[in-house]
N, C-alpha and C. Protein backbone atom coordinates (compact mmCIF):
# COMPACT_ATOMS: atom_id res chain seq x y z
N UNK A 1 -15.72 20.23 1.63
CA UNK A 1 -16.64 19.13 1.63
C UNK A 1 -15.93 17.81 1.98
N UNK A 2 -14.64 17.66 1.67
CA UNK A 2 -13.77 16.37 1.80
C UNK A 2 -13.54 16.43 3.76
N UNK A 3 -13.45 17.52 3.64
CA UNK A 3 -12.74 17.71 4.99
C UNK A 3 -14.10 17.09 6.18
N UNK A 4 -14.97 17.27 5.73
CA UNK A 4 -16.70 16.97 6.58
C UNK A 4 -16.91 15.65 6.12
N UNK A 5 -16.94 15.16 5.05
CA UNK A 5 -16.95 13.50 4.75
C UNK A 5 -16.16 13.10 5.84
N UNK A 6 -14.85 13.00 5.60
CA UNK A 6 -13.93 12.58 6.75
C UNK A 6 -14.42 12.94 7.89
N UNK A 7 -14.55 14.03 8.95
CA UNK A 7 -15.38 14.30 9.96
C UNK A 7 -16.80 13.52 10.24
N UNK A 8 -17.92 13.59 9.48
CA UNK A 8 -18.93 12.33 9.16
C UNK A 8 -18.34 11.15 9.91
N UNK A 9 -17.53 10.55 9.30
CA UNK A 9 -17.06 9.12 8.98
C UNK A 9 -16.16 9.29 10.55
N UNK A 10 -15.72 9.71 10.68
CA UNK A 10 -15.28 9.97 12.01
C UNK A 10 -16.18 10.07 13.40
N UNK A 11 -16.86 10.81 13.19
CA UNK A 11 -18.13 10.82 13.91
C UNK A 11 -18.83 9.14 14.81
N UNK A 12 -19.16 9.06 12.68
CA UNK A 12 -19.68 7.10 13.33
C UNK A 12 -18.69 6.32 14.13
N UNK A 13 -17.42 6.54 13.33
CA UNK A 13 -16.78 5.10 13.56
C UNK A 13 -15.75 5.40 15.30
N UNK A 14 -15.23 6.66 15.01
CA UNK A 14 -14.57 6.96 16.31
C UNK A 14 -15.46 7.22 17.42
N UNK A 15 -15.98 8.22 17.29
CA UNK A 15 -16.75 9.08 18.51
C UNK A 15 -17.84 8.04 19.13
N UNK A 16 -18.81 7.36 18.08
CA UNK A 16 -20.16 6.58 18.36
C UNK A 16 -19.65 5.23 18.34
N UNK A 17 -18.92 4.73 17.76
CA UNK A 17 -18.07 3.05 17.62
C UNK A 17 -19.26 2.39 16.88
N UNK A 18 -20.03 3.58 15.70
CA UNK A 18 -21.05 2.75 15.12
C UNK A 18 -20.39 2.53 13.41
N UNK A 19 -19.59 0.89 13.84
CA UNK A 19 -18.75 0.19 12.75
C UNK A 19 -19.80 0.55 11.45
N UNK A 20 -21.10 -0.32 11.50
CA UNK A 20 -21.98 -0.23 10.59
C UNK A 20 -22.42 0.72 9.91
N UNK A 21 -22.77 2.47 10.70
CA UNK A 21 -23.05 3.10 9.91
C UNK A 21 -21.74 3.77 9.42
N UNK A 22 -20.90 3.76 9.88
CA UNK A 22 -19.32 4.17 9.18
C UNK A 22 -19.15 3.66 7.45
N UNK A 23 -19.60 2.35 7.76
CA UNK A 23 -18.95 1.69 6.87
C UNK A 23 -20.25 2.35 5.53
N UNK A 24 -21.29 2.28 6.11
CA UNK A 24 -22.41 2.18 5.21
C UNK A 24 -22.08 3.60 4.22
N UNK A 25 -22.12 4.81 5.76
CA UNK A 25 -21.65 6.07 4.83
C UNK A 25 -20.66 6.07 3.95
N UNK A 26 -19.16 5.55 4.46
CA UNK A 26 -18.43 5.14 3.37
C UNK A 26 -18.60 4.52 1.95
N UNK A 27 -19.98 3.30 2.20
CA UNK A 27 -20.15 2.97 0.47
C UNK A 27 -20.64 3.60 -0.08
N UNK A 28 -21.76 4.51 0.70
CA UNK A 28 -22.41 5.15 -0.19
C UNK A 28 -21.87 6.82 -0.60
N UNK A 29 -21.12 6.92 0.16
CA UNK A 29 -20.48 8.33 -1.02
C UNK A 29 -19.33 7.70 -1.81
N UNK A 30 -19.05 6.83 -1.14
CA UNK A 30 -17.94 6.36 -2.62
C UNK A 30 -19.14 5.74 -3.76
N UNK A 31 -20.25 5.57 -3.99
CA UNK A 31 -20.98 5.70 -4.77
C UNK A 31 -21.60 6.48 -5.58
N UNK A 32 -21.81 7.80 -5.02
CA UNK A 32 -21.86 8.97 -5.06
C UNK A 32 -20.90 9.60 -5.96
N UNK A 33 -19.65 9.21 -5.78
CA UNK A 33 -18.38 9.52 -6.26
C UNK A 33 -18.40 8.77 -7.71
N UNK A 34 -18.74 7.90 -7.85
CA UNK A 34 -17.72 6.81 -9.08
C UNK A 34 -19.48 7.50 -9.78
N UNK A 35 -20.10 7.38 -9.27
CA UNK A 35 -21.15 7.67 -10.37
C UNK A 35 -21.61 9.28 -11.00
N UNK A 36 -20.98 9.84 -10.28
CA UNK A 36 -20.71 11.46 -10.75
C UNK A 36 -19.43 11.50 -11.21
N UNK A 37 -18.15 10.67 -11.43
CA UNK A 37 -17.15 11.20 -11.80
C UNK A 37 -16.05 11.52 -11.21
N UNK A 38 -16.17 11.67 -10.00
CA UNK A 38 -15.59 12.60 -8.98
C UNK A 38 -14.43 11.38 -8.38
N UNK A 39 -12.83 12.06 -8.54
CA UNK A 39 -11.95 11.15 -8.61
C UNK A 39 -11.44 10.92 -6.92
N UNK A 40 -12.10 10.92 -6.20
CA UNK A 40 -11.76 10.60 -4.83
C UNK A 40 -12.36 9.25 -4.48
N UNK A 41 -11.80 8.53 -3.13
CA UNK A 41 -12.87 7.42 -2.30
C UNK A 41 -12.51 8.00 -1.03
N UNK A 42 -13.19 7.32 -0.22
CA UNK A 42 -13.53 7.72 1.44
C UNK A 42 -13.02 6.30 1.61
N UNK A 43 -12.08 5.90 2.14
CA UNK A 43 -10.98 4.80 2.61
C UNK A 43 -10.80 4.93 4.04
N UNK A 44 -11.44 4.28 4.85
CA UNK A 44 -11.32 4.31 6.14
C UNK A 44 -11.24 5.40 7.13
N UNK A 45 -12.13 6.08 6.81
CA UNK A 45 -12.35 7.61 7.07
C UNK A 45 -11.26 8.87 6.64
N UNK A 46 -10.54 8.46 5.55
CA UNK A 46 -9.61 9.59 4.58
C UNK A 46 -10.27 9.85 3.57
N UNK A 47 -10.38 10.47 2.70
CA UNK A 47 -10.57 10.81 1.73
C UNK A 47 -8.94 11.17 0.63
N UNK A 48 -8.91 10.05 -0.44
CA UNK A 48 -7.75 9.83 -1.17
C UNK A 48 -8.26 9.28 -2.43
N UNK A 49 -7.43 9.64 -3.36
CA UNK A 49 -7.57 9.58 -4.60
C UNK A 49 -7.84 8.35 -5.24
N UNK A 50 -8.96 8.25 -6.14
CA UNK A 50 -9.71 7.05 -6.88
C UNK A 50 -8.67 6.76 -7.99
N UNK A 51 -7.53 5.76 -7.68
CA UNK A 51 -6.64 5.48 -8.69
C UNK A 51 -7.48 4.67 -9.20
N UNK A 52 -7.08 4.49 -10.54
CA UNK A 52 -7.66 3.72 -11.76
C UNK A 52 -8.35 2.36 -10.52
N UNK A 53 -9.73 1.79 -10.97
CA UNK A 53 -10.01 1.29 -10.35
C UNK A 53 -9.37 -0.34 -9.76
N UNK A 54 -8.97 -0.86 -11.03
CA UNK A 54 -7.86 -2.45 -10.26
C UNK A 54 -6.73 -2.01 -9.89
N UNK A 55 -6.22 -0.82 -9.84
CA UNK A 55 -5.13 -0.30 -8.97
C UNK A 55 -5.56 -0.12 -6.84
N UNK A 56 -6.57 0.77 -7.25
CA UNK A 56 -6.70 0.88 -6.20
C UNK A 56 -7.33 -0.38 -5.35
N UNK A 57 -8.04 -0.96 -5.59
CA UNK A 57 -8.36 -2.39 -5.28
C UNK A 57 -7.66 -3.23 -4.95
N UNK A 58 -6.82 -3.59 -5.67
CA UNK A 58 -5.17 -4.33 -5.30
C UNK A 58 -4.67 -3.57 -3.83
N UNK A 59 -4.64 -2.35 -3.89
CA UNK A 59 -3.96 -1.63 -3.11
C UNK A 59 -4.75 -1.65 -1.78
N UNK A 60 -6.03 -1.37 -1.70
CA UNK A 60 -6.82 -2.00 -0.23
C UNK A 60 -6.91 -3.04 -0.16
N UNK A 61 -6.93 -4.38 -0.87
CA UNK A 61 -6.93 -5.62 -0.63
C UNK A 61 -5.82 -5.74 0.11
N UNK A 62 -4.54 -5.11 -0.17
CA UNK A 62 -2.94 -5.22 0.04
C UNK A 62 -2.99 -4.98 1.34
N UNK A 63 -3.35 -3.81 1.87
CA UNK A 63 -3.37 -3.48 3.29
C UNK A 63 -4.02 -3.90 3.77
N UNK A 64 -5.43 -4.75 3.61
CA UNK A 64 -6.27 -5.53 4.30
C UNK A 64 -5.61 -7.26 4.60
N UNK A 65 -5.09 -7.35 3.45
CA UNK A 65 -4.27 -8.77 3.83
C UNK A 65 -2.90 -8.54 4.48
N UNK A 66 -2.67 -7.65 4.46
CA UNK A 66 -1.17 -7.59 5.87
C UNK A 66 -1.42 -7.51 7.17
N UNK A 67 -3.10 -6.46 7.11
CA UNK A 67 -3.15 -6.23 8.35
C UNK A 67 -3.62 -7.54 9.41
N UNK A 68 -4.24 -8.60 8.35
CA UNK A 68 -5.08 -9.31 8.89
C UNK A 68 -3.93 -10.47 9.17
N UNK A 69 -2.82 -10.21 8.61
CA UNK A 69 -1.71 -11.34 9.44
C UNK A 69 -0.86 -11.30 10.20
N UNK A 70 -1.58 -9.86 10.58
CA UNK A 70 -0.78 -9.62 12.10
C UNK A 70 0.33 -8.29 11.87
N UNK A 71 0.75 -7.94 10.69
CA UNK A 71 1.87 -6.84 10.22
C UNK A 71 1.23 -5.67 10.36
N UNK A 72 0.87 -5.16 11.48
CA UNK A 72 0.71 -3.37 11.20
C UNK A 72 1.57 -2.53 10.67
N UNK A 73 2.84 -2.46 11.15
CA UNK A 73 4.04 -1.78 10.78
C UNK A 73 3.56 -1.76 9.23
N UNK A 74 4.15 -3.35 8.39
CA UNK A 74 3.83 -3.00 7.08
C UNK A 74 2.47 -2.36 6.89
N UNK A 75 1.69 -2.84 7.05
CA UNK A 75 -0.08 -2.48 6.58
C UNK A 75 0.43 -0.26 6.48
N UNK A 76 0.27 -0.32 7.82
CA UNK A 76 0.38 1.27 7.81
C UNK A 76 1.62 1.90 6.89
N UNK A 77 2.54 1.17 6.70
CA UNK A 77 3.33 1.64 5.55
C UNK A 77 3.08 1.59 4.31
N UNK A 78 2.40 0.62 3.67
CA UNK A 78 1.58 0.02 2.27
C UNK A 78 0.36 1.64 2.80
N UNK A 79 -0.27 1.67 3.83
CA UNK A 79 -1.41 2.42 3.82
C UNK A 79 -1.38 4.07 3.74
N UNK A 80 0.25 4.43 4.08
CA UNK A 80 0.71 5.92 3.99
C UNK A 80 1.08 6.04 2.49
N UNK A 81 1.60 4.94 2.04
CA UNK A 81 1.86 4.47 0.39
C UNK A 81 0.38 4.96 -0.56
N UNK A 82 -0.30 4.70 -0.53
CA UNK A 82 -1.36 5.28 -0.94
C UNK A 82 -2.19 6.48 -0.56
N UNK A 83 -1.65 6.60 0.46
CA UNK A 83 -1.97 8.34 1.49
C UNK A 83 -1.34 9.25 0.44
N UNK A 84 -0.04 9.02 0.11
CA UNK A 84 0.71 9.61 -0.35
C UNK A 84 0.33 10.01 -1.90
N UNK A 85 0.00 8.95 -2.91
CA UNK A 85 -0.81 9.25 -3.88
C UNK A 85 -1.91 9.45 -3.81
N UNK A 86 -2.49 10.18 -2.79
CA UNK A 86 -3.82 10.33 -2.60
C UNK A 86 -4.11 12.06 -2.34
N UNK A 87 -2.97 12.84 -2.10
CA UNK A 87 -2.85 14.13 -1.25
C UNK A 87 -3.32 14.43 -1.84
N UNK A 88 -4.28 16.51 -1.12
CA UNK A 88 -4.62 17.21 -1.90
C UNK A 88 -3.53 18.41 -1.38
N UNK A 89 -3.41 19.22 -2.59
CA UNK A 89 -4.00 18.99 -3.82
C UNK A 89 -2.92 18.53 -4.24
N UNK A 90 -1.60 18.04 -4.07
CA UNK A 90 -0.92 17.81 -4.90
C UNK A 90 -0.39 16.31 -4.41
N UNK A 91 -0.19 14.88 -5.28
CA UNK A 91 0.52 13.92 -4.86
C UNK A 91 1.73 14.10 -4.23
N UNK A 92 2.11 12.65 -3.72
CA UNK A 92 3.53 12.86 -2.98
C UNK A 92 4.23 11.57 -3.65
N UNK A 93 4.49 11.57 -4.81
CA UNK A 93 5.09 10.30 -5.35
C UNK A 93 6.34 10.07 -4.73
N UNK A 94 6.87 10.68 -4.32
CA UNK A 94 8.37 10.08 -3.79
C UNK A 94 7.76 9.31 -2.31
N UNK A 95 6.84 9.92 -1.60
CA UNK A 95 6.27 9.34 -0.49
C UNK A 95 6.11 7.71 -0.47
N UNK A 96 5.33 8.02 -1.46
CA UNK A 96 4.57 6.65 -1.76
C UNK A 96 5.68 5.47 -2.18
N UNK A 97 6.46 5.79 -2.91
CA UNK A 97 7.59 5.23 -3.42
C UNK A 97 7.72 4.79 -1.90
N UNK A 98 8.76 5.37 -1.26
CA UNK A 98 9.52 5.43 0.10
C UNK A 98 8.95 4.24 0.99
N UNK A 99 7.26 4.82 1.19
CA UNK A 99 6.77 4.18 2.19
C UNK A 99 6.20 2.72 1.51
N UNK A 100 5.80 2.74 0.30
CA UNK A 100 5.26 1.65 -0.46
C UNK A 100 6.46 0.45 -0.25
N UNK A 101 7.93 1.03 -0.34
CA UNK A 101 9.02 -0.46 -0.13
C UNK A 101 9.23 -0.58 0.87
N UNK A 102 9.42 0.22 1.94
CA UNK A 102 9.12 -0.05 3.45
C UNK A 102 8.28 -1.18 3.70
N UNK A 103 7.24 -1.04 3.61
CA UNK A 103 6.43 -2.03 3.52
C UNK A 103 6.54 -3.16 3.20
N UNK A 104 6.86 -3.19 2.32
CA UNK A 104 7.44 -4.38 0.77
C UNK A 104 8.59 -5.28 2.11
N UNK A 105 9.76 -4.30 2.37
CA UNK A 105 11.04 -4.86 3.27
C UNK A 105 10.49 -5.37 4.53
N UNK A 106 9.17 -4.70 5.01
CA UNK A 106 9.15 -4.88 6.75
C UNK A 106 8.60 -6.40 6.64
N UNK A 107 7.61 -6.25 5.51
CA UNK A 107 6.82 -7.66 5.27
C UNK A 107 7.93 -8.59 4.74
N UNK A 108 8.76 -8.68 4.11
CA UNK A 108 10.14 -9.85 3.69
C UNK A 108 11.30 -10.10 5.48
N UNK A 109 10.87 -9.10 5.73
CA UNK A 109 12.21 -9.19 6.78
C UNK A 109 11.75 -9.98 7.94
N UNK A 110 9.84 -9.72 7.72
CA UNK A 110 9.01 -10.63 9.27
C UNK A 110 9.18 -12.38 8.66
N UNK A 111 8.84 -12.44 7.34
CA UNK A 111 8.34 -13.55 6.89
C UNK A 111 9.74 -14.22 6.79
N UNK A 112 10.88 -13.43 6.63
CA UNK A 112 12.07 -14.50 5.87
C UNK A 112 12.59 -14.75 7.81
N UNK A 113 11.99 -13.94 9.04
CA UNK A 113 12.65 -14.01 10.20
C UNK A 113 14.08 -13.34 10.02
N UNK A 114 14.42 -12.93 9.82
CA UNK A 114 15.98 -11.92 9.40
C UNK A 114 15.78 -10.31 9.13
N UNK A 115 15.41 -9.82 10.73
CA UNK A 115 15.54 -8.34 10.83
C UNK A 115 16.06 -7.32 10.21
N UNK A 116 17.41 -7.36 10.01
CA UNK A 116 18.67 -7.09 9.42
C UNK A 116 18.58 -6.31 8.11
N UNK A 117 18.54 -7.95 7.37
CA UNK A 117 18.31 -7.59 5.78
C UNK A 117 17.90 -6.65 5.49
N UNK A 118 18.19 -5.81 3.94
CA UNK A 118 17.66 -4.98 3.43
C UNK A 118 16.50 -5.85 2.48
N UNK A 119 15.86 -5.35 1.87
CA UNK A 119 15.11 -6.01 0.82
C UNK A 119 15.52 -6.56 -0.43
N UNK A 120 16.76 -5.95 -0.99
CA UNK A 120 17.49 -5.88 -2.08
C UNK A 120 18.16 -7.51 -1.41
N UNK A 121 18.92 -7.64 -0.34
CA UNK A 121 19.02 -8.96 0.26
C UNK A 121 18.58 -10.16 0.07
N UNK A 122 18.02 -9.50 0.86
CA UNK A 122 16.76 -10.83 0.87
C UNK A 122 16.38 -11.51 -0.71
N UNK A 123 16.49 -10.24 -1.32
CA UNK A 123 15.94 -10.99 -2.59
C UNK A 123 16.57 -11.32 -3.80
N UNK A 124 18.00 -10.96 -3.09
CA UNK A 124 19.18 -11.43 -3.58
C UNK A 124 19.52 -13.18 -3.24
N UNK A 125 19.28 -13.31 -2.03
CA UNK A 125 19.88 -14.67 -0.90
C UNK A 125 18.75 -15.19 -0.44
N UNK A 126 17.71 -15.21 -0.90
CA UNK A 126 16.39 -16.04 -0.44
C UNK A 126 15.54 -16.57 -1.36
N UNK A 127 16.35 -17.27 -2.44
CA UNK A 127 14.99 -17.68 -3.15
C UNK A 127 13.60 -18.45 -2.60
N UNK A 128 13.76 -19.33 -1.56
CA UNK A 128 12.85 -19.59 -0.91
C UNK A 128 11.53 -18.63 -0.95
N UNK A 129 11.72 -16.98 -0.74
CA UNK A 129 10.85 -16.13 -0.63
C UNK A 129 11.10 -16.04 -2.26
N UNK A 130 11.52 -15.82 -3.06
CA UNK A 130 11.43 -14.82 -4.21
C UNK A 130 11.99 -15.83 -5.40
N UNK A 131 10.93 -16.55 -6.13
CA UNK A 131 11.62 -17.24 -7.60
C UNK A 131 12.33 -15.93 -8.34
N UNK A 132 13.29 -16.38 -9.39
CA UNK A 132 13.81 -16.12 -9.77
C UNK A 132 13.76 -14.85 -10.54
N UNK A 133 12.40 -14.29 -11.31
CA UNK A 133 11.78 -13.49 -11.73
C UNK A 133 11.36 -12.78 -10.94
N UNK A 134 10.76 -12.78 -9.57
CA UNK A 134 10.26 -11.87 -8.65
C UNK A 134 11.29 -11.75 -8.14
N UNK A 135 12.55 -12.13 -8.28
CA UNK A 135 13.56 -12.05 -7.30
C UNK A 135 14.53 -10.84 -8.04
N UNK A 136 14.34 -10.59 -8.92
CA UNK A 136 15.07 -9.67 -10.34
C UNK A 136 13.87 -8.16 -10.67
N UNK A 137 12.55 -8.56 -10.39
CA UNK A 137 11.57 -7.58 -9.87
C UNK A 137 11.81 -6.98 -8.84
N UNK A 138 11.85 -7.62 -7.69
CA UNK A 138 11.87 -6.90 -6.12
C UNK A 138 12.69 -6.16 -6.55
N UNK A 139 14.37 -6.67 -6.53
CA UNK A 139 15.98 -5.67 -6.96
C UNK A 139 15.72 -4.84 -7.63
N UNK A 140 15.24 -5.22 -8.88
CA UNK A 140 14.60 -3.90 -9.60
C UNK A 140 14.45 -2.47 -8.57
N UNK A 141 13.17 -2.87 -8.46
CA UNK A 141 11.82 -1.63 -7.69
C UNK A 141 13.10 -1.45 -6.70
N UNK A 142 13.42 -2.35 -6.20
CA UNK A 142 14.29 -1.79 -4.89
C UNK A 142 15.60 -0.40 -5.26
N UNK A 143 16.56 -1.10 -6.51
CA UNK A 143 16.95 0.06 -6.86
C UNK A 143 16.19 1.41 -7.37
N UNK A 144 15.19 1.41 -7.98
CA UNK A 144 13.83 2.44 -8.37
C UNK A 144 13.84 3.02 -6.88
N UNK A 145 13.39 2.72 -5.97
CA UNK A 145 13.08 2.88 -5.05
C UNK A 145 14.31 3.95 -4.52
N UNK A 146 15.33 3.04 -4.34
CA UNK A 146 16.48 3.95 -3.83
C UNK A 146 16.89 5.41 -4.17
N UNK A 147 17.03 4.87 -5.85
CA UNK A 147 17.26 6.34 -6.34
C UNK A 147 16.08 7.22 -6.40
N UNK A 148 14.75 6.99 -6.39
CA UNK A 148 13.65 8.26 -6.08
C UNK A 148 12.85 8.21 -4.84
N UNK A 149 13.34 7.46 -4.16
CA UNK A 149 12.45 7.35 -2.79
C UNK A 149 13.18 7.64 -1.59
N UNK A 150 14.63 7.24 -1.11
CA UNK A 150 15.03 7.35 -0.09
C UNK A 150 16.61 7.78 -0.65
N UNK A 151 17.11 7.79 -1.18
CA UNK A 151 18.35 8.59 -1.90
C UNK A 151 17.61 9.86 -3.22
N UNK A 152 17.38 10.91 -2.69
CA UNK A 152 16.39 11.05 -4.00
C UNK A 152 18.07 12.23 -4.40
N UNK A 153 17.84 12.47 -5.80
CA UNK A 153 18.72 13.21 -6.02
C UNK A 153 17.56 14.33 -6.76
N UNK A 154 18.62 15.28 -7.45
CA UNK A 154 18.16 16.43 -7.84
C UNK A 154 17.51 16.30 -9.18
N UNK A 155 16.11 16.17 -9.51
CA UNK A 155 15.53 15.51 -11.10
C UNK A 155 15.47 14.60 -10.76
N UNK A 156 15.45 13.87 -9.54
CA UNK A 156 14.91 12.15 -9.89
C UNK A 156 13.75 11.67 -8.93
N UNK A 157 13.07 12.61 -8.99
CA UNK A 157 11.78 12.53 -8.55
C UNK A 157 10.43 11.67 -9.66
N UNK A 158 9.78 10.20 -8.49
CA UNK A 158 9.43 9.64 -9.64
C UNK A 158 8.07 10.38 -10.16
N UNK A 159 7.61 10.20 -11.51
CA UNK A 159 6.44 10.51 -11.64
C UNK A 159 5.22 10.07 -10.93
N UNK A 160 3.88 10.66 -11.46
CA UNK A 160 2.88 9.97 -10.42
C UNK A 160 2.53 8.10 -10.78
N UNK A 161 2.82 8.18 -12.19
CA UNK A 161 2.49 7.08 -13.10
C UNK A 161 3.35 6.19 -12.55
N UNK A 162 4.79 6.55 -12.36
CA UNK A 162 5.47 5.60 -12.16
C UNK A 162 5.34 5.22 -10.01
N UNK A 163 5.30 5.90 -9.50
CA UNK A 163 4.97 5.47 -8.12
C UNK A 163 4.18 4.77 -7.70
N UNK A 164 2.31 5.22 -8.65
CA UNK A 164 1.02 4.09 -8.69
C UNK A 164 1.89 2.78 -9.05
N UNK A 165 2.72 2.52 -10.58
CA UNK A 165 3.06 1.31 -10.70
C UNK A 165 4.21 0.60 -9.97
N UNK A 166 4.88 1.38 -9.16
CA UNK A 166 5.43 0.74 -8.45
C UNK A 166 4.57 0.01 -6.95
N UNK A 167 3.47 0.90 -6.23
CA UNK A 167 2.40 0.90 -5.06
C UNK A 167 1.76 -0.62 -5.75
N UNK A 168 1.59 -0.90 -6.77
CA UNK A 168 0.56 -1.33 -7.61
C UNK A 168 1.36 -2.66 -7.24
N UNK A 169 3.14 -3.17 -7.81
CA UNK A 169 3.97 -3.78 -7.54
C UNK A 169 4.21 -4.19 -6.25
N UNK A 170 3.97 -3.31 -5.31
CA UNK A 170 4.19 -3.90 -3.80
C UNK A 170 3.27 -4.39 -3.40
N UNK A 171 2.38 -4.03 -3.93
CA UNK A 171 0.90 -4.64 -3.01
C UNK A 171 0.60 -6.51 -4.08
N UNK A 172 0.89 -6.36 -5.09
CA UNK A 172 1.13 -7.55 -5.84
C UNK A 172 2.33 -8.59 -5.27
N UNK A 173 3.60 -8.28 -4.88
CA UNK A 173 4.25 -9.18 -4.54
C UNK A 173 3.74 -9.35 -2.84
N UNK A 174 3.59 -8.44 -2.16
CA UNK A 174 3.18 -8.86 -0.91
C UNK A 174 1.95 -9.66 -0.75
N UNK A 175 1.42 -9.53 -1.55
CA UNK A 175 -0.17 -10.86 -1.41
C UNK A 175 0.82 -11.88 -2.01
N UNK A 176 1.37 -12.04 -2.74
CA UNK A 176 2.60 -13.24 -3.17
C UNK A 176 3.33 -13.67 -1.80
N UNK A 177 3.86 -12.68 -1.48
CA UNK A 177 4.67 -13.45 -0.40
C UNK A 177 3.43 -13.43 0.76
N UNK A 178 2.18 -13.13 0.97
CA UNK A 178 1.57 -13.94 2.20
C UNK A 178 0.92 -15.16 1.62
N UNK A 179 0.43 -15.74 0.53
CA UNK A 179 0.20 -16.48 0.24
C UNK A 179 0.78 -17.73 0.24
N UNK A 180 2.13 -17.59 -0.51
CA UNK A 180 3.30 -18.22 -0.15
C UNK A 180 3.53 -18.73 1.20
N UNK A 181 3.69 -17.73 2.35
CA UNK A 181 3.81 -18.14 3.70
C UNK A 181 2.39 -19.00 4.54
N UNK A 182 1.46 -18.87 3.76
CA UNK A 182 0.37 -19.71 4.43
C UNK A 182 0.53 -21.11 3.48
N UNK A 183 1.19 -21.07 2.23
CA UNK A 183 1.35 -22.86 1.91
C UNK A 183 2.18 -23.59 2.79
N UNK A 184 3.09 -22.27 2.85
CA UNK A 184 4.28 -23.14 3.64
C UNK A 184 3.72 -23.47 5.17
N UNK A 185 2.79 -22.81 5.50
CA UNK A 185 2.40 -22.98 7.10
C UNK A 185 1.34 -24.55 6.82
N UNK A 186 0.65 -24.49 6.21
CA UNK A 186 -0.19 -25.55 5.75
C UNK A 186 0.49 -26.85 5.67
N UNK A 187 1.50 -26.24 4.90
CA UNK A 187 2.57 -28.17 4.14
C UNK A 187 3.34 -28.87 5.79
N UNK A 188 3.50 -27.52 6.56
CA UNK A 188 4.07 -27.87 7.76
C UNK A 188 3.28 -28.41 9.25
């Protein structure tokens, strides 16, 4: 049935380019959904898992505000980030981890202009981007990150709990740091 929602939704939005009824079918089985119980949403013609609801919200707002400032790279990395806690049948928390700071780095590395940097960097040597507290957060997640996302060792695979709250974390500091970058565009 997931597999034909998605197909549906595909239908409108790819095949017919009918934005409107895409979108419409989309609200209304994710209505369908939250009011029967049923722990999935239909997210841009996927079908992925209904994290607690101000999780997941944060988390499409997140990819909707990257995409809309021009960052695909990040957006689609924040957006495989939640792909990833979304699989059936089984999550991919290390995924999400992985691709969730990707994201996090591609978006610090456009905004600070310094390719290079790692994220841990940047948020080491830029307070400009990162007060002092978000700057001890990022490093944080970033080491989290390292050891279960892209160095993973043997047992250090993160849980699902802990990957949502890290996804949850990236999509929170990255509306921080675009916000941030539109005062600074404003004051200038």
């Amino acid at each position: 049935m997931y597999d034909f929602a998605e197909a549906v939704w595909d239908h409108l939005f790819v095949k017919h380019r009918n934005v409107h009824g895409a979108l419409k079918f989309e609200c209304e089985l994710n209505e369908f959904f939250i009011e029967n119980g049923i722990g999935w949403l239909l997210l841009r013609g996927q079908i992925v898992e209904r994290s607690p609801e101000v999780l997941a919200a944060v988390q499409i707002e997140a990819v909707n505000a990257v995409r809309e400032s021009g960052r695909n790279t990040a957006a689609d990395e924040l957006h495989k980030a939640h792909l990833d806690l979304s699989k059936r049948p089984d999550a991919d928390p290390t995924g999400a981890v992985q691709h969730g700071l990707a994201a996090l780095e591609c978006l610090a590395r456009d905004i600070s202009g310094n390719s290079k940097a790692t994220l841990g960097e940047l948020a080491r040597t830029r307070p400009d981007l990162f007060p002092k507290v978000i700057q001890t957060i990022v490093e944080k997640a970033w080491g989290f990150a390292s050891d279960t996302g892209r160095h993973v060792r043997e047992g250090g695979v993160p849980t699902l709990g802990e990957a949502q709250m890290m996804i949850g974390l990236v999509a929170s500091v990255s509306a921080y740091l675009l916000d941030e970058e539109r005062r600074r565009v404003k004051r200038e």
